[in-house]
N, C-alpha and C. Protein backbone atom coordinates (compact mmCIF):
# COMPACT_ATOMS: atom_id res chain seq x y z
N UNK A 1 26.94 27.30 -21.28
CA UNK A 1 26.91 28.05 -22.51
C UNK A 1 26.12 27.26 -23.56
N UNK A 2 25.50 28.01 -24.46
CA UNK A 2 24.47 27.61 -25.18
C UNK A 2 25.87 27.56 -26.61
N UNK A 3 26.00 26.17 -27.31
CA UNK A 3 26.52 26.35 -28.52
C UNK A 3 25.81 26.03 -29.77
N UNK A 4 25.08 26.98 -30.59
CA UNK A 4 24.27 27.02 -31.85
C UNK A 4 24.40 27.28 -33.26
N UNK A 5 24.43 26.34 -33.96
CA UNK A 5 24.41 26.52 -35.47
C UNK A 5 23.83 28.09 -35.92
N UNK A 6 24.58 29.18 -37.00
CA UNK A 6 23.34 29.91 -37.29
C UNK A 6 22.44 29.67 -38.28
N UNK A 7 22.89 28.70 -38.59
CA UNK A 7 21.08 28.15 -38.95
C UNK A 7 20.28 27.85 -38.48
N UNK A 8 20.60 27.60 -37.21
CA UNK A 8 19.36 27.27 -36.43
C UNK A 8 18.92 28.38 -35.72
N UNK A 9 19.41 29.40 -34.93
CA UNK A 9 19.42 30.64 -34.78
C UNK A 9 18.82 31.76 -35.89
N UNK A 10 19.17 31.32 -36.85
CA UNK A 10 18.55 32.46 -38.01
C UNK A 10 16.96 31.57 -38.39
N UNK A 11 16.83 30.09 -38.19
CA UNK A 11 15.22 29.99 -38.20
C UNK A 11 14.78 30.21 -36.91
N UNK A 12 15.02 29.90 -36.11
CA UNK A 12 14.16 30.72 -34.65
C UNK A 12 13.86 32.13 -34.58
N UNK A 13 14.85 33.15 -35.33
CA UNK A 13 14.48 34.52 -35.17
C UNK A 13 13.52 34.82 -36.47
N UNK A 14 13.68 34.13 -37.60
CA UNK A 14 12.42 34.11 -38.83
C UNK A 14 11.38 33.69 -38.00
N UNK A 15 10.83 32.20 -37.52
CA UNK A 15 10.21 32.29 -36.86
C UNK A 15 9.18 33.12 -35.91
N UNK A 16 10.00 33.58 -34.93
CA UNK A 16 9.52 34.64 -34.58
C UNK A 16 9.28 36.02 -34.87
N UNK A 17 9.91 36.18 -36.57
CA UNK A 17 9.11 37.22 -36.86
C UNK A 17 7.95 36.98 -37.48
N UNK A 18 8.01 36.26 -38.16
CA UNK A 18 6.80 35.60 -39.18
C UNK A 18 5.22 35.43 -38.41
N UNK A 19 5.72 34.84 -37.11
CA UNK A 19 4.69 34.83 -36.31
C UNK A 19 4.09 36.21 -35.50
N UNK A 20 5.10 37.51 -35.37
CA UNK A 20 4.64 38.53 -34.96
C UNK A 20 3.77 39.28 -35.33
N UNK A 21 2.69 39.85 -34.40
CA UNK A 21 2.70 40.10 -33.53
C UNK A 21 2.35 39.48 -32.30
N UNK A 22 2.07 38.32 -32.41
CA UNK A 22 2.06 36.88 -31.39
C UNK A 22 3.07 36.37 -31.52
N UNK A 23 3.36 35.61 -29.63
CA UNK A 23 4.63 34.69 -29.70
C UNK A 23 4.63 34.12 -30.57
N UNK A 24 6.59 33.49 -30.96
CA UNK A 24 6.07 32.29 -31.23
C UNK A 24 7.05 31.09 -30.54
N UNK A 25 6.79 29.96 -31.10
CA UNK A 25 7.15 29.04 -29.99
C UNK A 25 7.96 27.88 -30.39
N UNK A 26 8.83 27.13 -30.13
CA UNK A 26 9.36 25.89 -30.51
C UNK A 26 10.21 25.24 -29.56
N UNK A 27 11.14 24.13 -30.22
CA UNK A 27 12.11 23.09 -29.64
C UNK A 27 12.87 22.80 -30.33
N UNK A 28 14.41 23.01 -30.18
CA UNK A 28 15.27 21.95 -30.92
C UNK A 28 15.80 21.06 -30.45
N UNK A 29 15.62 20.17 -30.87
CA UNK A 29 15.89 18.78 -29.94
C UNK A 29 17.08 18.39 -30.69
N UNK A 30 18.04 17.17 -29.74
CA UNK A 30 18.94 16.91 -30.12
C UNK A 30 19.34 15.23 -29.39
N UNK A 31 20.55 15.12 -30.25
CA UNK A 31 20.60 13.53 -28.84
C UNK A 31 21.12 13.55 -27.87
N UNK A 32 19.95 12.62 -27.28
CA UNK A 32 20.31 12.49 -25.61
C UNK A 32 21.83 12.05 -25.27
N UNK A 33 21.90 13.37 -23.64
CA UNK A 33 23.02 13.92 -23.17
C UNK A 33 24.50 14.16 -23.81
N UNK A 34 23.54 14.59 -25.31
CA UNK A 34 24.79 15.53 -26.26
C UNK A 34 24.90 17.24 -25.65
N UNK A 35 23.74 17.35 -25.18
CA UNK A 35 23.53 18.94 -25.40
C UNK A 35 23.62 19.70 -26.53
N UNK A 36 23.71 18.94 -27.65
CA UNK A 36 24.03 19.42 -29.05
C UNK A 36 22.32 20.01 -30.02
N UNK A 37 22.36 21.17 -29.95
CA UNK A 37 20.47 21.11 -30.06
C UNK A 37 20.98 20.86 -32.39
N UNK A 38 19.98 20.16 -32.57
CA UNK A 38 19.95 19.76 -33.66
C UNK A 38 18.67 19.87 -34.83
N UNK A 39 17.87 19.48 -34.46
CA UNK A 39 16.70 19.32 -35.30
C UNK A 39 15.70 20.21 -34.91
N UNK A 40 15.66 21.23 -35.89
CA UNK A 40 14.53 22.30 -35.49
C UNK A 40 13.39 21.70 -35.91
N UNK A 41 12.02 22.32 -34.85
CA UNK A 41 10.89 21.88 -35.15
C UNK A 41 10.35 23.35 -34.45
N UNK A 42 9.67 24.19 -35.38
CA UNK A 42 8.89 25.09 -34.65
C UNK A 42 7.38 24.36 -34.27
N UNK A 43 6.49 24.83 -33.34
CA UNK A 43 5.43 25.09 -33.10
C UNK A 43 4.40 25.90 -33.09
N UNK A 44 3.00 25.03 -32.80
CA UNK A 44 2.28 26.33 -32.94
C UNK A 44 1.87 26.97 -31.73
N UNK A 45 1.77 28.45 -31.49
CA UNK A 45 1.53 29.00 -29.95
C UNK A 45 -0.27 28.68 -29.99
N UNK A 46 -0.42 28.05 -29.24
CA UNK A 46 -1.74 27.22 -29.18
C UNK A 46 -2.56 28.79 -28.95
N UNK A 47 -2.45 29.43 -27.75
CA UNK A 47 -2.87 30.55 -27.00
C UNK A 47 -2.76 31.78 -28.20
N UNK A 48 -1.95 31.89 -29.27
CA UNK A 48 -2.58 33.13 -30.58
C UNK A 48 -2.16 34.04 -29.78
N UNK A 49 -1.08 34.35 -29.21
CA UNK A 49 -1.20 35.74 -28.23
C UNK A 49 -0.15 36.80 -28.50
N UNK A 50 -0.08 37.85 -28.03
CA UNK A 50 1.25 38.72 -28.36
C UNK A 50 1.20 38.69 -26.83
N UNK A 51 1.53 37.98 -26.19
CA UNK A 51 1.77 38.40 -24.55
C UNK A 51 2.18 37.12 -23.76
N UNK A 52 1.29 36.02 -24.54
CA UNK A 52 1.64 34.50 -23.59
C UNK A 52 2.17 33.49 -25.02
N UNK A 53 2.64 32.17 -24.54
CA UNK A 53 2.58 31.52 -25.30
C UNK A 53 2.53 29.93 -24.55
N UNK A 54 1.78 29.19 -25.79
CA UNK A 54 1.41 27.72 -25.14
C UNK A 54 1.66 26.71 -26.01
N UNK A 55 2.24 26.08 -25.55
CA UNK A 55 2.22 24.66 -26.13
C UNK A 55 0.79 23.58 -26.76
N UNK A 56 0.38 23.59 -27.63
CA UNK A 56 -0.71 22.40 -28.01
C UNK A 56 -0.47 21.65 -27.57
N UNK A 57 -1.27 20.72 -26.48
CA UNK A 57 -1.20 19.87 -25.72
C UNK A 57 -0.86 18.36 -26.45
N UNK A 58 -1.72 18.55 -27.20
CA UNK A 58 -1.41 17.23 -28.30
C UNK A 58 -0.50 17.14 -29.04
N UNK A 59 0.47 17.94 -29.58
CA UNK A 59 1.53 18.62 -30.43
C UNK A 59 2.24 17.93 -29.92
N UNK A 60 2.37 18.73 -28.43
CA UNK A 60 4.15 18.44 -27.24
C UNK A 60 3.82 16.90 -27.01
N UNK A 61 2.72 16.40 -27.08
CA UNK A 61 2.45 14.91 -26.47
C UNK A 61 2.86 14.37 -27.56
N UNK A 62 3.15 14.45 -28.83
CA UNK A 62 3.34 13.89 -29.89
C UNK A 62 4.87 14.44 -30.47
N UNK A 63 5.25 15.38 -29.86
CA UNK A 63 6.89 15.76 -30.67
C UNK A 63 7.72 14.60 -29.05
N UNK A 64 7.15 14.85 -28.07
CA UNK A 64 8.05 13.96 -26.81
C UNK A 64 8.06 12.47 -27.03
N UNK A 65 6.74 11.96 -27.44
CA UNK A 65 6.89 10.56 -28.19
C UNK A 65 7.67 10.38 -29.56
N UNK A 66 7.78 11.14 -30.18
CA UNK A 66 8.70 11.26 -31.33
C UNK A 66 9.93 11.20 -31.21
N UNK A 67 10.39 11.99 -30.15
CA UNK A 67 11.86 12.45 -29.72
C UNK A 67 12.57 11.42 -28.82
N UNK A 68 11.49 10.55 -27.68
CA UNK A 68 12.01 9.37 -27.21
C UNK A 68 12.01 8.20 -28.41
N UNK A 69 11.52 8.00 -29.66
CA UNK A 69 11.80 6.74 -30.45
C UNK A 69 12.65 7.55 -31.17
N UNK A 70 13.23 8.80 -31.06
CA UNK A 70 14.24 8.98 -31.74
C UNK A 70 15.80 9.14 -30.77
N UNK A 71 15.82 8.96 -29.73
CA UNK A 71 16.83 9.07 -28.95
C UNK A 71 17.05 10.39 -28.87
N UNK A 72 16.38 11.29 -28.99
CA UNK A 72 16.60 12.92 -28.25
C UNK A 72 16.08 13.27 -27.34
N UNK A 73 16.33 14.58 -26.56
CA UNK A 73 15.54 15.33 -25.78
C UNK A 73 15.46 16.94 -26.60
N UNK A 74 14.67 17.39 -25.47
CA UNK A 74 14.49 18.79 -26.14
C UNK A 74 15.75 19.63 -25.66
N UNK A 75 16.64 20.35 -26.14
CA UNK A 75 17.78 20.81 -26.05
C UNK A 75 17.93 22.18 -25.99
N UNK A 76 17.07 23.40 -26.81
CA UNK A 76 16.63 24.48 -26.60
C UNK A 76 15.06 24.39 -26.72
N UNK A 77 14.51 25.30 -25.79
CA UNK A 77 13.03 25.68 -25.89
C UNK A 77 12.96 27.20 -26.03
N UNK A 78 12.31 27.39 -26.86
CA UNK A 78 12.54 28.61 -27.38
C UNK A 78 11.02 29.74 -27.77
N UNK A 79 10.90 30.93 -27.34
CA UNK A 79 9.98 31.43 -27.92
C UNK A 79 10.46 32.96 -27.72
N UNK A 80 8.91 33.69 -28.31
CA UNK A 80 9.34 35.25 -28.70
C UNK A 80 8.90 35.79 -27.72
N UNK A 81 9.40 37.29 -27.23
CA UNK A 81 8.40 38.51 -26.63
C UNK A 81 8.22 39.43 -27.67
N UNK A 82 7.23 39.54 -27.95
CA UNK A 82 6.97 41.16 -28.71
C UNK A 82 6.87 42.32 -28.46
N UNK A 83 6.66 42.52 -27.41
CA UNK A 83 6.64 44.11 -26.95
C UNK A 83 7.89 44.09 -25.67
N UNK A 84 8.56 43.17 -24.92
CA UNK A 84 9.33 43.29 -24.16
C UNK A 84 10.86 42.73 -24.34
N UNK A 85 11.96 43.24 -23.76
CA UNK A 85 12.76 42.80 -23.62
C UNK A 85 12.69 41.17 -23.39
N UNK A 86 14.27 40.04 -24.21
CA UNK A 86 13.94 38.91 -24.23
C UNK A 86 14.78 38.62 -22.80
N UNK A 87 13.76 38.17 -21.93
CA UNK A 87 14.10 37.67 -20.48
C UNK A 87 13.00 36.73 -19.87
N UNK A 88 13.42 35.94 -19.17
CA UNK A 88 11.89 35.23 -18.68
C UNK A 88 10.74 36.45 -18.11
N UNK A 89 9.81 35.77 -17.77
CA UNK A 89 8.37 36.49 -17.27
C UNK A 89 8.47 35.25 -16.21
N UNK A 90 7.75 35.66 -14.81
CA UNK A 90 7.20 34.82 -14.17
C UNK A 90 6.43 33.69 -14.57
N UNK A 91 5.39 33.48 -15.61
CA UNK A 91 5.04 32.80 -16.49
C UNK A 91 6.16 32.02 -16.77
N UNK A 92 6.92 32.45 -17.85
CA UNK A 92 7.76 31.59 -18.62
C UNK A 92 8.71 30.68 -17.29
N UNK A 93 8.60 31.36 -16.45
CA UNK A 93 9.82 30.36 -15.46
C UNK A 93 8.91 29.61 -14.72
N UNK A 94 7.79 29.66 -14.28
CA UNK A 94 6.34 28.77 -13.86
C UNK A 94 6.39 27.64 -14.92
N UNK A 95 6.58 27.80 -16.22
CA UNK A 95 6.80 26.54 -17.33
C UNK A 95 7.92 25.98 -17.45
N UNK A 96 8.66 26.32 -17.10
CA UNK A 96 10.17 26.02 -16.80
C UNK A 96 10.14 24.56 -16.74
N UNK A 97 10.12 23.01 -17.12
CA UNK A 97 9.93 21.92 -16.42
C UNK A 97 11.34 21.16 -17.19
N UNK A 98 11.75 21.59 -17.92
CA UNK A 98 13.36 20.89 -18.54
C UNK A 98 14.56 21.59 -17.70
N UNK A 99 15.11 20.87 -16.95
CA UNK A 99 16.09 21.51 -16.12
C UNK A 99 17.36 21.58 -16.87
N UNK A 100 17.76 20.82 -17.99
CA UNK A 100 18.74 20.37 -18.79
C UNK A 100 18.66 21.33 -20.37
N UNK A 101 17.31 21.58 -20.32
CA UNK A 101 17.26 22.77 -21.84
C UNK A 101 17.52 24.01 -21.36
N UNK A 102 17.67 24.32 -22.83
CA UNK A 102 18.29 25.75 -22.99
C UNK A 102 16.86 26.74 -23.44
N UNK A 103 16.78 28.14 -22.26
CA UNK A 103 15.35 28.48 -22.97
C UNK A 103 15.76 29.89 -23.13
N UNK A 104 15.77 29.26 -24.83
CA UNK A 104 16.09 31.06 -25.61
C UNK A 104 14.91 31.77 -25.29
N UNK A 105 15.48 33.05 -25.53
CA UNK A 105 14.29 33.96 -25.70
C UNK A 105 14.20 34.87 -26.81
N UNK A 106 13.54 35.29 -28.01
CA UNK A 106 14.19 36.22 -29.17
C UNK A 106 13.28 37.58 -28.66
N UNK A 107 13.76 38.60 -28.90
CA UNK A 107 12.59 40.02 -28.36
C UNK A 107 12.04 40.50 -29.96
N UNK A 108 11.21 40.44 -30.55
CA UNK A 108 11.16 41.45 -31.92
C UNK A 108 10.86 42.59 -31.61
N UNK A 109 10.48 42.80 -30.11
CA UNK A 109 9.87 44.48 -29.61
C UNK A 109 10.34 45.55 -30.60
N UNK A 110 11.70 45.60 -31.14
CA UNK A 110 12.30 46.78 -31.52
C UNK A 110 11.77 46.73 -33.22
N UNK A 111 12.09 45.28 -33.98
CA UNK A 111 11.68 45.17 -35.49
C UNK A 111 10.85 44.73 -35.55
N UNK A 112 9.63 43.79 -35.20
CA UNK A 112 8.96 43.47 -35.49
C UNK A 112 8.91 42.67 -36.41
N UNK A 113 8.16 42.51 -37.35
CA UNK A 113 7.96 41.31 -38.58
C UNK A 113 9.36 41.70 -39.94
N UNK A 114 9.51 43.04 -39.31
CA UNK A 114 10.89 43.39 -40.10
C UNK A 114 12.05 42.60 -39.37
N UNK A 115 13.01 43.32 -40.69
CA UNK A 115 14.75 42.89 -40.45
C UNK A 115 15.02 43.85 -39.63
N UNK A 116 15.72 43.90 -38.85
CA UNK A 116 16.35 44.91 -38.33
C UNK A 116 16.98 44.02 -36.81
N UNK A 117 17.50 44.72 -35.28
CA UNK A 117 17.75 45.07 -34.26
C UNK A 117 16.39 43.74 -33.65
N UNK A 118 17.08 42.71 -32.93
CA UNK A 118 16.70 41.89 -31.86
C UNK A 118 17.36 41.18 -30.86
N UNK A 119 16.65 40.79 -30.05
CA UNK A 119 17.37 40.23 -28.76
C UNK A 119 17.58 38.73 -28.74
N UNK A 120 18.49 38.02 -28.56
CA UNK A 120 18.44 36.58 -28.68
C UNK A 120 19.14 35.93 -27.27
N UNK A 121 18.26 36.01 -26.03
CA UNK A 121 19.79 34.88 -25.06
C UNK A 121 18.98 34.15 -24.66
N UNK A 122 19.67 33.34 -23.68
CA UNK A 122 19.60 32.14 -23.30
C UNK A 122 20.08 31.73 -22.00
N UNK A 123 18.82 31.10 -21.34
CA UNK A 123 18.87 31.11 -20.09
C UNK A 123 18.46 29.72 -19.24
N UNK A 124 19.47 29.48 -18.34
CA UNK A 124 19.02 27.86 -17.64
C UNK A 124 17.82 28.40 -16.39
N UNK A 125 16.93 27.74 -16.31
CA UNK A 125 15.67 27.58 -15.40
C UNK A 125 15.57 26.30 -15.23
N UNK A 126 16.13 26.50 -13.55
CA UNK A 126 16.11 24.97 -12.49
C UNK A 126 15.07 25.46 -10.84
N UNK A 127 14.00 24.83 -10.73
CA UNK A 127 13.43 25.41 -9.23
C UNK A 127 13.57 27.11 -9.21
N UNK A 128 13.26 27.82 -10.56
CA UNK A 128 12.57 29.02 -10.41
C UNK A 128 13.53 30.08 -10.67
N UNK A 129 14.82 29.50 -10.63
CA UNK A 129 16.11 29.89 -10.41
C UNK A 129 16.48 30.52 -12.25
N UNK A 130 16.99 31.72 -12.31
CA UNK A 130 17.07 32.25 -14.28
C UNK A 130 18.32 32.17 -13.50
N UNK A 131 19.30 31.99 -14.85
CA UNK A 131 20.25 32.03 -14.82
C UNK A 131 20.89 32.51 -16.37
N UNK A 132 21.34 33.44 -16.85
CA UNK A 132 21.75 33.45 -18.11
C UNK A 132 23.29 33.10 -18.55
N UNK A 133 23.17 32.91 -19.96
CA UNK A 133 24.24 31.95 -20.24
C UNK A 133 24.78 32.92 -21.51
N UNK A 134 25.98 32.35 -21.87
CA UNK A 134 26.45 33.04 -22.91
C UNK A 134 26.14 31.69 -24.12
N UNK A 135 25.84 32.58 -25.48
CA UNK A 135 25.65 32.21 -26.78
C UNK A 135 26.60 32.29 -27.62
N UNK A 136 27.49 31.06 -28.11
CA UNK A 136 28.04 30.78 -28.96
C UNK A 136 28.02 30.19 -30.40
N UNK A 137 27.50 30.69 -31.45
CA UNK A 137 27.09 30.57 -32.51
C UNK A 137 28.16 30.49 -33.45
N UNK A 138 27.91 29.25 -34.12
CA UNK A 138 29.28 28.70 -35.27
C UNK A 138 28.31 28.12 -36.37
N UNK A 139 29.11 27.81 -37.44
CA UNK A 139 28.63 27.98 -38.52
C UNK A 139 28.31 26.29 -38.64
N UNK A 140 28.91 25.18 -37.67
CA UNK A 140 29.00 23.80 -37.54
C UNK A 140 29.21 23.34 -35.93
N UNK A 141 29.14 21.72 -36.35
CA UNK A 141 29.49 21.57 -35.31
C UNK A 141 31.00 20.60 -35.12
N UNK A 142 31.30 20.74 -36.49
CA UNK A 142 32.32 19.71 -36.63
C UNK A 142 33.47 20.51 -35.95
């Protein structure tokens, strides 16, 4: 089970509207083997796309050196679909390489850059394998 601040949940789904009608993309990292995701850092979808999304090569090479002198890992990986239901794509589980993160998915298909009706879960990807999880959202973690 995925357990998430909604603050951190309510910037991942801004996020991804802000960025619609292209994915968009991020990490919240947290400390190592807390599972506790903590420190949001969105990204930028290198690829500009409403269909794929990519990591800046230099970005992720520079938030993973960041995150090891800070004693974290990446804890949720997270990005948008815009026109589809939020579930992996063959794609997204081909990128799959954190066996230990959590990879949300938000859908804006239905609102778009508006408020309204979206999809938010969360799913473990190990060797190709989706697995979805339930989302527990609290206001802390104390």
């Amino acid at each position: 089970m995925l357990t998430i601040t909604r603050e951190l949940l309510d910037a991942i789904v801004a996020h991804a509207r802000a960025d619609h009608p292209d994915e968009a993309c991020g990490v919240i990292a947290g400390p190592v083997g807390t599972g506790r995701p903590e420190r949001y850092i969105p990204m930028l979808n290198a690829a500009r796309s409403p269909t794929f999304y990519e990591f800046d090569s230099g970005d992720l090479l520079k938030l993973y050196r960041e995150m090891d002198d800070r004693d974290e890992e990446p804890v949720v990986i997270y990005h948008s679909h815009t026109a589809t239901e939020a579930y992996p794509s063959r794609t997204d589980v081909s990128y799959a390489s954190e066996p230990n993160a959590h990879y949300v998915l938000v859908s804006t298909a239905e609102c778009g850059a508006e408020e309204g009706p979206f999809q938010f879960r969360s799913f473990r990807i190990v060797d190709g394998v989706i697995t979805e999880e339930d989302v527990e959202v609290v206001e802390s973690y104390a």
